[in-house]
Protein backbone atom coordinates (compact mmCIF):
# COMPACT_ATOMS: atom_id res chain seq x y z
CA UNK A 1 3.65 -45.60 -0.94
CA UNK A 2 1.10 -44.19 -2.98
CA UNK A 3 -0.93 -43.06 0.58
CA UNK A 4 1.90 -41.55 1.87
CA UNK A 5 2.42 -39.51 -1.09
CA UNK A 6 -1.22 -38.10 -1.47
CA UNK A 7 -1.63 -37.44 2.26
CA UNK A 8 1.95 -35.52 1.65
CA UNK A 9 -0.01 -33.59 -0.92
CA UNK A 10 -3.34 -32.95 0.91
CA UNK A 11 -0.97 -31.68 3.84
CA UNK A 12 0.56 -28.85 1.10
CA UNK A 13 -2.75 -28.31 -0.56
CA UNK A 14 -4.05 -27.94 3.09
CA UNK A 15 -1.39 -25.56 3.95
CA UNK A 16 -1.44 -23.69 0.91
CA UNK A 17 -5.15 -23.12 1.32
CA UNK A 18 -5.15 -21.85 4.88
CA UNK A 19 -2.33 -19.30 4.16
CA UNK A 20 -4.43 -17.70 1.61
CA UNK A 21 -7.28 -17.90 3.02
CA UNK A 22 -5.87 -15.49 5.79
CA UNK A 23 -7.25 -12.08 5.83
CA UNK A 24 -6.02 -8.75 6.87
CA UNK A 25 -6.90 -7.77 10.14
CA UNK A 26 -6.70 -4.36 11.96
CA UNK A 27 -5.84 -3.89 15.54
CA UNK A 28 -5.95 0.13 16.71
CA UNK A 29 -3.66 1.12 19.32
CA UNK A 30 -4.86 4.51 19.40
CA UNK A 31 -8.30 6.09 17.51
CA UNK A 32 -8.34 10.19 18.22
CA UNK A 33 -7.00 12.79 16.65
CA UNK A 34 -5.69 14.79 19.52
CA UNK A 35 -6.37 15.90 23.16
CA UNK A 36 -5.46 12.84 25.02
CA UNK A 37 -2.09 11.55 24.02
CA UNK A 38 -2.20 8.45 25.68
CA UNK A 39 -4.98 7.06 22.31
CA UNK A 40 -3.57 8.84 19.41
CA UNK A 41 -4.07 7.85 15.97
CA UNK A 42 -2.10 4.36 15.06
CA UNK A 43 -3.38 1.01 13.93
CA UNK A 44 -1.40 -2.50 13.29
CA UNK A 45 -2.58 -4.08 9.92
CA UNK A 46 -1.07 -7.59 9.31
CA UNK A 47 -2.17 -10.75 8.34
CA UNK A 48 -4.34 -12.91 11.03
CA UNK A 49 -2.13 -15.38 13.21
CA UNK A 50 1.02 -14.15 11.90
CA UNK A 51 2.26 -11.82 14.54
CA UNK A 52 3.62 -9.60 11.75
CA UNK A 53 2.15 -5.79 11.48
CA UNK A 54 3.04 -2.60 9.89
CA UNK A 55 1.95 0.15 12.03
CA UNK A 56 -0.67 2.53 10.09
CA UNK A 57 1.09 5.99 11.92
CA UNK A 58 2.55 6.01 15.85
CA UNK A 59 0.52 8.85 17.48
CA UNK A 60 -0.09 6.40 20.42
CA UNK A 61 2.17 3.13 20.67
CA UNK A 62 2.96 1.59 24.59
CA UNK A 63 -0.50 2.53 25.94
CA UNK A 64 -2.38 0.87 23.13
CA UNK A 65 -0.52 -2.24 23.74
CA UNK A 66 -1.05 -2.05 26.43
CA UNK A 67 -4.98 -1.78 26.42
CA UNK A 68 -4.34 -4.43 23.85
CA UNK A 69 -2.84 -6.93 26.64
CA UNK A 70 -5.80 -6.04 28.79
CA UNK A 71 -8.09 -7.03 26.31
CA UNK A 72 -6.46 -10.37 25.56
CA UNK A 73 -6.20 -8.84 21.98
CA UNK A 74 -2.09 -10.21 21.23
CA UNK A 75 -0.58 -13.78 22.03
CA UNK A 76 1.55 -12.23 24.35
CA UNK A 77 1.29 -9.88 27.93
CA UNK A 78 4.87 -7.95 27.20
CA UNK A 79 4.17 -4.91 25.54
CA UNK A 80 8.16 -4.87 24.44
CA UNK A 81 7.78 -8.25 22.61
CA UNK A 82 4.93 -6.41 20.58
CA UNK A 83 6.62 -3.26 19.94
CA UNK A 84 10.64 -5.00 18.77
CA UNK A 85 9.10 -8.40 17.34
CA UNK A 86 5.32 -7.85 16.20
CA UNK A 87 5.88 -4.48 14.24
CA UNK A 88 7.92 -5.15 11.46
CA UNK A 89 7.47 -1.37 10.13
CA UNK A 90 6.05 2.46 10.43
CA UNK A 91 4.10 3.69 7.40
CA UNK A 92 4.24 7.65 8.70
CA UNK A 93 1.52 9.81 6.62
CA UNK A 94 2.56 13.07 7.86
CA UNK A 95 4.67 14.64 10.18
CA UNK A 96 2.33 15.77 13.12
CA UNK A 97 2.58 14.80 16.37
CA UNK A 98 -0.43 12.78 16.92
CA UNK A 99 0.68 10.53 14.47
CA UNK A 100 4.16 10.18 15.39
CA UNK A 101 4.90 10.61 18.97
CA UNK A 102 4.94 7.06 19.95
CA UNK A 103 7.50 5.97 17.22
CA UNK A 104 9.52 8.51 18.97
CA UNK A 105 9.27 8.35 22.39
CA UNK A 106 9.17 4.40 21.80
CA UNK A 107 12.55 4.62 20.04
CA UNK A 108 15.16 3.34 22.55
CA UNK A 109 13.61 0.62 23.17
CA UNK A 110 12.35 -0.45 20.10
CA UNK A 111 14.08 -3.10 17.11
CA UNK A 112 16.01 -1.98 14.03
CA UNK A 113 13.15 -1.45 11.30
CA UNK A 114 12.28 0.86 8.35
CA UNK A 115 9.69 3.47 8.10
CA UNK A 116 8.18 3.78 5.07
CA UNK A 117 6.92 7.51 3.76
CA UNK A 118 6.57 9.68 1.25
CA UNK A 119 9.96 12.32 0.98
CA UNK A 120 8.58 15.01 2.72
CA UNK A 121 7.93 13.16 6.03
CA UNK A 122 11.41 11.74 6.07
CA UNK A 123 12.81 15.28 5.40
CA UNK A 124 10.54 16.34 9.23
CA UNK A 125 11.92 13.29 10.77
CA UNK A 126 15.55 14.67 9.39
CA UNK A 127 15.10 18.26 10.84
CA UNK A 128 12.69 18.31 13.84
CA UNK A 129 12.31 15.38 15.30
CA UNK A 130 15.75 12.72 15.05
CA UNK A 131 18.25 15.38 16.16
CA UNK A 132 20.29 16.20 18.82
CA UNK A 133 18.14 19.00 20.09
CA UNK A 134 14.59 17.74 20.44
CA UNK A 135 15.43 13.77 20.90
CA UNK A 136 18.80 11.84 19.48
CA UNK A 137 19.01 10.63 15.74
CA UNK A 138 17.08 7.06 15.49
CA UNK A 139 17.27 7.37 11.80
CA UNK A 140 19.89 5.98 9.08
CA UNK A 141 20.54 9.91 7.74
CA UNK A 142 20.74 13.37 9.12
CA UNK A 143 22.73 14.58 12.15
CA UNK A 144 25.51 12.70 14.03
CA UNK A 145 26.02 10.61 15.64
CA UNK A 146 23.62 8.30 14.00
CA UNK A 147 22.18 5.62 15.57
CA UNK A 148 20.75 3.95 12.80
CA UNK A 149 17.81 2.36 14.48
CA UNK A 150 15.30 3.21 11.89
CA UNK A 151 15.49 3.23 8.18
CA UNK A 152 14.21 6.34 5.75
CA UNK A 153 12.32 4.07 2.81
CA UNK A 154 11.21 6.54 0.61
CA UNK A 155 7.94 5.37 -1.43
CA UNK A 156 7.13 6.85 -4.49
CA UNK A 157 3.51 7.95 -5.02
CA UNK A 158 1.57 5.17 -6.93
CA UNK A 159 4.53 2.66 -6.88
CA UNK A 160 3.63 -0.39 -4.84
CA UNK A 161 6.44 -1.80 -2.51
CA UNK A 162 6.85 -4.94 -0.17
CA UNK A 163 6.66 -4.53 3.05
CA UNK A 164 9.55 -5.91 4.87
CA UNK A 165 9.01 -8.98 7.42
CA UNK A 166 5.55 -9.37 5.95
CA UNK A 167 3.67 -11.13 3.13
CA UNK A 168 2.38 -7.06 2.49
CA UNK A 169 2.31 -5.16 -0.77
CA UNK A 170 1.98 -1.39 0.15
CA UNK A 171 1.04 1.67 -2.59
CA UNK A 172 0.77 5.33 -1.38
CA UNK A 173 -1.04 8.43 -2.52
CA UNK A 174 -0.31 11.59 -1.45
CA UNK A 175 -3.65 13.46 -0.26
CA UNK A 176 -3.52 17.30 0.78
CA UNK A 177 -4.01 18.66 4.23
CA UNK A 178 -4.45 22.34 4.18
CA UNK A 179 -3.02 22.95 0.68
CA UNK A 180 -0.16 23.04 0.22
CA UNK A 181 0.95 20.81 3.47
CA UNK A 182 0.67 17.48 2.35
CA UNK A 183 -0.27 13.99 3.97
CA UNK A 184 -0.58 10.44 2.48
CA UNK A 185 -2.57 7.46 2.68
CA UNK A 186 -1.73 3.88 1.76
CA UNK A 187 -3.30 1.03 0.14
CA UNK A 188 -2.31 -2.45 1.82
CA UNK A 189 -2.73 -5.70 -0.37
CA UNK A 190 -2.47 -9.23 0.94
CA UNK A 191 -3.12 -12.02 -1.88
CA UNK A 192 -6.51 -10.44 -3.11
CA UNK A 193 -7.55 -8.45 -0.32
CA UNK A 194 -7.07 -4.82 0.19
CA UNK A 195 -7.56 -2.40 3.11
CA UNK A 196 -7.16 1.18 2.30
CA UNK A 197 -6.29 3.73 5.27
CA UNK A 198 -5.59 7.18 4.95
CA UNK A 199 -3.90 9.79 6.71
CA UNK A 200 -5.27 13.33 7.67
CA UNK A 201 -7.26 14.65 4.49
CA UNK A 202 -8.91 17.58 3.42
CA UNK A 203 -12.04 17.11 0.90
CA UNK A 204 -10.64 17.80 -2.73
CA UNK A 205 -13.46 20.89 -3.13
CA UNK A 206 -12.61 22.61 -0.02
CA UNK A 207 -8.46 21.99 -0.72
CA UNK A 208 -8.84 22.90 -4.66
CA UNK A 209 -7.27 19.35 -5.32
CA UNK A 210 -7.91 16.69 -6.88
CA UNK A 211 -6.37 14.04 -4.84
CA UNK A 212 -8.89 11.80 -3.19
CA UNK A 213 -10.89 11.89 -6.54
CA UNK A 214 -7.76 10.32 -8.02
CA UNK A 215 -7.20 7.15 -4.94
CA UNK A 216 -10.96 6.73 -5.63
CA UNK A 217 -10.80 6.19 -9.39
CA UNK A 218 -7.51 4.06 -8.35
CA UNK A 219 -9.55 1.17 -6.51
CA UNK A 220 -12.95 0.91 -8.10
CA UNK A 221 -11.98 -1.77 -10.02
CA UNK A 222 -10.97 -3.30 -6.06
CA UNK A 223 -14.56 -2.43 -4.83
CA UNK A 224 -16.39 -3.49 -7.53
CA UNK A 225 -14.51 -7.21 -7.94
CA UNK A 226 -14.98 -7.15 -4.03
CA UNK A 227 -11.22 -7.20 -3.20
CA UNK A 228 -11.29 -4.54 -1.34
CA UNK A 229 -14.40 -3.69 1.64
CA UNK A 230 -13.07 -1.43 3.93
CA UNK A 231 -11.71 2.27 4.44
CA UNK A 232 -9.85 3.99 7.24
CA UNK A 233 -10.42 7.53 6.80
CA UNK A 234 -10.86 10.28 9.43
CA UNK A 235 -13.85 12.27 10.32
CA UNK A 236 -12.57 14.85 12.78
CA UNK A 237 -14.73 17.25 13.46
CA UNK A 238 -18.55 17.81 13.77
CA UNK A 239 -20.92 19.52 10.41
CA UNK A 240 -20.83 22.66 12.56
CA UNK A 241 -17.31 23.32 12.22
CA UNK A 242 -17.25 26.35 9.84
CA UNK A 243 -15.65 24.82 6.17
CA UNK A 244 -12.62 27.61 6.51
CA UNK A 245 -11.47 26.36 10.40
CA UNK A 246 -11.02 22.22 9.29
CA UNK A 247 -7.58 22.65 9.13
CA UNK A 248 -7.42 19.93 6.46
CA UNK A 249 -9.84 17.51 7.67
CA UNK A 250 -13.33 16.14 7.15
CA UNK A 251 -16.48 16.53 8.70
CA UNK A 252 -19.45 14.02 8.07
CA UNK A 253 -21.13 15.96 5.76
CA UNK A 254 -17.81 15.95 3.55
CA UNK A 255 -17.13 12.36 3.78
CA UNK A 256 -20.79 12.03 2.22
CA UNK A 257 -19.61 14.09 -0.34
CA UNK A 258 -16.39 12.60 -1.07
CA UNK A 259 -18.12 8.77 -0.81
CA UNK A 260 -21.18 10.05 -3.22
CA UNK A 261 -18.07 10.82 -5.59
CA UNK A 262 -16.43 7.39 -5.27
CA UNK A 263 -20.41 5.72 -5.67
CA UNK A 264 -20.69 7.96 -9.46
CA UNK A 265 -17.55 5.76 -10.17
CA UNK A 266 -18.50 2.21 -8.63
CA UNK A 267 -22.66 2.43 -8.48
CA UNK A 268 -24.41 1.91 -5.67
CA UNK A 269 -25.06 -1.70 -5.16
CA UNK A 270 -20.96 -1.81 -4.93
CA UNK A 271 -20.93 0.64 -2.53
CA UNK A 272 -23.56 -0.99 -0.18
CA UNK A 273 -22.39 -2.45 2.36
CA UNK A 274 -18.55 -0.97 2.07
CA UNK A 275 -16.95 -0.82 5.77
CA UNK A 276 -15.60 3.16 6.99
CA UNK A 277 -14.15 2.79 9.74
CA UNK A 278 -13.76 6.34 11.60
CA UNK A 279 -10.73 7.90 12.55
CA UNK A 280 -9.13 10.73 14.44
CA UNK A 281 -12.48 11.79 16.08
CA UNK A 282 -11.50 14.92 18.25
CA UNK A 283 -12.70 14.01 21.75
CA UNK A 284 -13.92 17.29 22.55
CA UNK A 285 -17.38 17.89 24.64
CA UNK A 286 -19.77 16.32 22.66
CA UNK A 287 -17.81 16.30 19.69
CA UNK A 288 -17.79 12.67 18.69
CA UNK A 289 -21.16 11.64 20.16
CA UNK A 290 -22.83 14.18 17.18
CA UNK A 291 -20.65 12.90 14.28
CA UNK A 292 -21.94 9.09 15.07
CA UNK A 293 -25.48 10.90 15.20
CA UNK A 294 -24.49 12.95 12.14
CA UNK A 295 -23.22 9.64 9.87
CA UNK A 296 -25.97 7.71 10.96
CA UNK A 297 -28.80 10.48 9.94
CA UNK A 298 -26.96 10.73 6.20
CA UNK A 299 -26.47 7.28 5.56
CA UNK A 300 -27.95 7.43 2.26
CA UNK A 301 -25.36 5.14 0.96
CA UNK A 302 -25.86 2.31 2.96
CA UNK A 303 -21.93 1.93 4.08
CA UNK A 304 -21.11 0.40 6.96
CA UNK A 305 -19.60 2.96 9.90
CA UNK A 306 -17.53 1.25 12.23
CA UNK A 307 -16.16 3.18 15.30
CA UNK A 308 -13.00 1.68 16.48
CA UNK A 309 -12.44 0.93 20.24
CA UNK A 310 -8.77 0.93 21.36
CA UNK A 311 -6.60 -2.24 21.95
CA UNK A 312 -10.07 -4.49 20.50
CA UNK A 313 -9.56 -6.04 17.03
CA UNK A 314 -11.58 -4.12 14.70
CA UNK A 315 -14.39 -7.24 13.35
CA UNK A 316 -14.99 -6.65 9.29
């Protein structure tokens, strides 16, 4: 009796142990930040071996599951059984196309689910995208007839939220990109792990804001205890794009300077070592080829750059 209680309780203890020791894992389905629409920005974040994901943005959805498949990346070869089953949810930063357009045109065939957003981007859902004129009303509000396929979950800035179908814990900050349009980024907890990715950003000196100072004095407490070691967050255009045509993004040279802001707060020997992984590279010419060469020249800080490939599991 007394064995077949303790291996009972070795089989929970087991259990319990390998569910937390699960960690966050990132899958991108698309990595650029325009000019070929079939690998816009979008990545799944979910917890390894559960087959549950919220999906970081939907620039690019079918064709990265696709490359996905190819690359033996899901449990499954039907795209469909990734897109209704797999995704649980849509965190939407902003309300440009390349990080939206697969939600979209993905929307008749996809599961009842919620989107989860900051007020403005369910107010451009509302009036440009789910109506009768440009597509048919997916959403829960706005024009009739309603279809009701997706639900507006409007986050408030700071507040964190659970993530429906998932073991999740989202929080989301709203960053500025070209002031005064706005974007967001989130912060995504599982047990003590974090991931933080981030929308389209300007840097807070060239925007006359003061929001990415304010997400980096918000996790280094998370860096420095080691809870959270890596950063999605765009680099979109080459150091020799002039500082008045970035259109709200970053160049290398202003990650640098926004990362040599978040070391003042953390030190350095927290910040060594910290994974970036690069989004929304502009595929243009030479473009992205001089931004690795550019990061890699000014890696003073010792972070570690990671360059996503498309459909492959990002390895942290």
């Amino acid at each position: 009796m007394k064995k077949s209680i303790l291996l009972a309780l070795g089989l929970i203890i087991g259990n319990l142990t390998t569910s937390f020791s699960q960690k966050l894992e990132i899958i991108p389905l698309g990595i650029y930040g325009g000019g070929d629409e079939s690998n816009l920005s979008c990545y799944l974040i979910g917890v390894e071996k559960s087959n549950s994901y919220l999906s970081l943005d939907a620039g690019t959805v079918r064709s990265g599951l696709n490359k996905a498949i190819e690359k033996k990346t899901f449990d499954t070869i039907i795209a469909e059984d990734i897109l209704r089953n797999y995704i649980k949810g849509y965190f939407i930063s902003h309300g440009h196309l390349d990080h939206l357009s697969g939600l979209i045109i993905n929307s008749p065939e996809d599961f009842t689910k919620p989107i989860y957003s900051l007020p403005f981007v369910v107010d451009v859902f509302k009036n440009n995208y789910f109506t009768n004129a440009s597509w048919a009303n997916f959403g829960n509000e706005g024009e009739l007839p309603i279809l009701n396929k997706y639900t507006y979950n409007r986050v408030e800035s700071g507040k964190p939220f659970s993530i429906e179908g998932t073991a999740m814990i989202g929080e989301v900050f709203e960053l500025s990109h070209v002031n005064p349009q706005k974007s967001s980024a989130i912060l995504v907890k599982n047990n003590d792990e974090y991931i933080l990715y981030f929308g389209d950003t300007g840097a807070d000196r060239v925007e006359g804001t003061n929001n990415l100072n304010n997400i980096w004095n918000r996790i280094a407490s998370l860096i420095k205890e080691k809870k959270l070691q890596t950063i999605l967050i765009e680099v979109s255009f080459p150091n020799s794009q002039p500082e008045n045509k970035l259109f709200g993004h970053l160049t290398p040279k202003l990650l640098v300077e926004e990362l040599t802001k978040l070391k003042e707060i953390v030190g350095m020997k927290n910040l060594k070592g910290l994974n970036i992984v690069v989004t929304h590279l502009k595929p243009s010419g030479q473009a992205i080829e001089t931004i690795k060469k550019e990061l890699a020249t000014s890696n003073t800080l010792e972070v570690n750059y990671i360059f996503p490939v498309q459909g492959e599991k990002i390895k942290l």
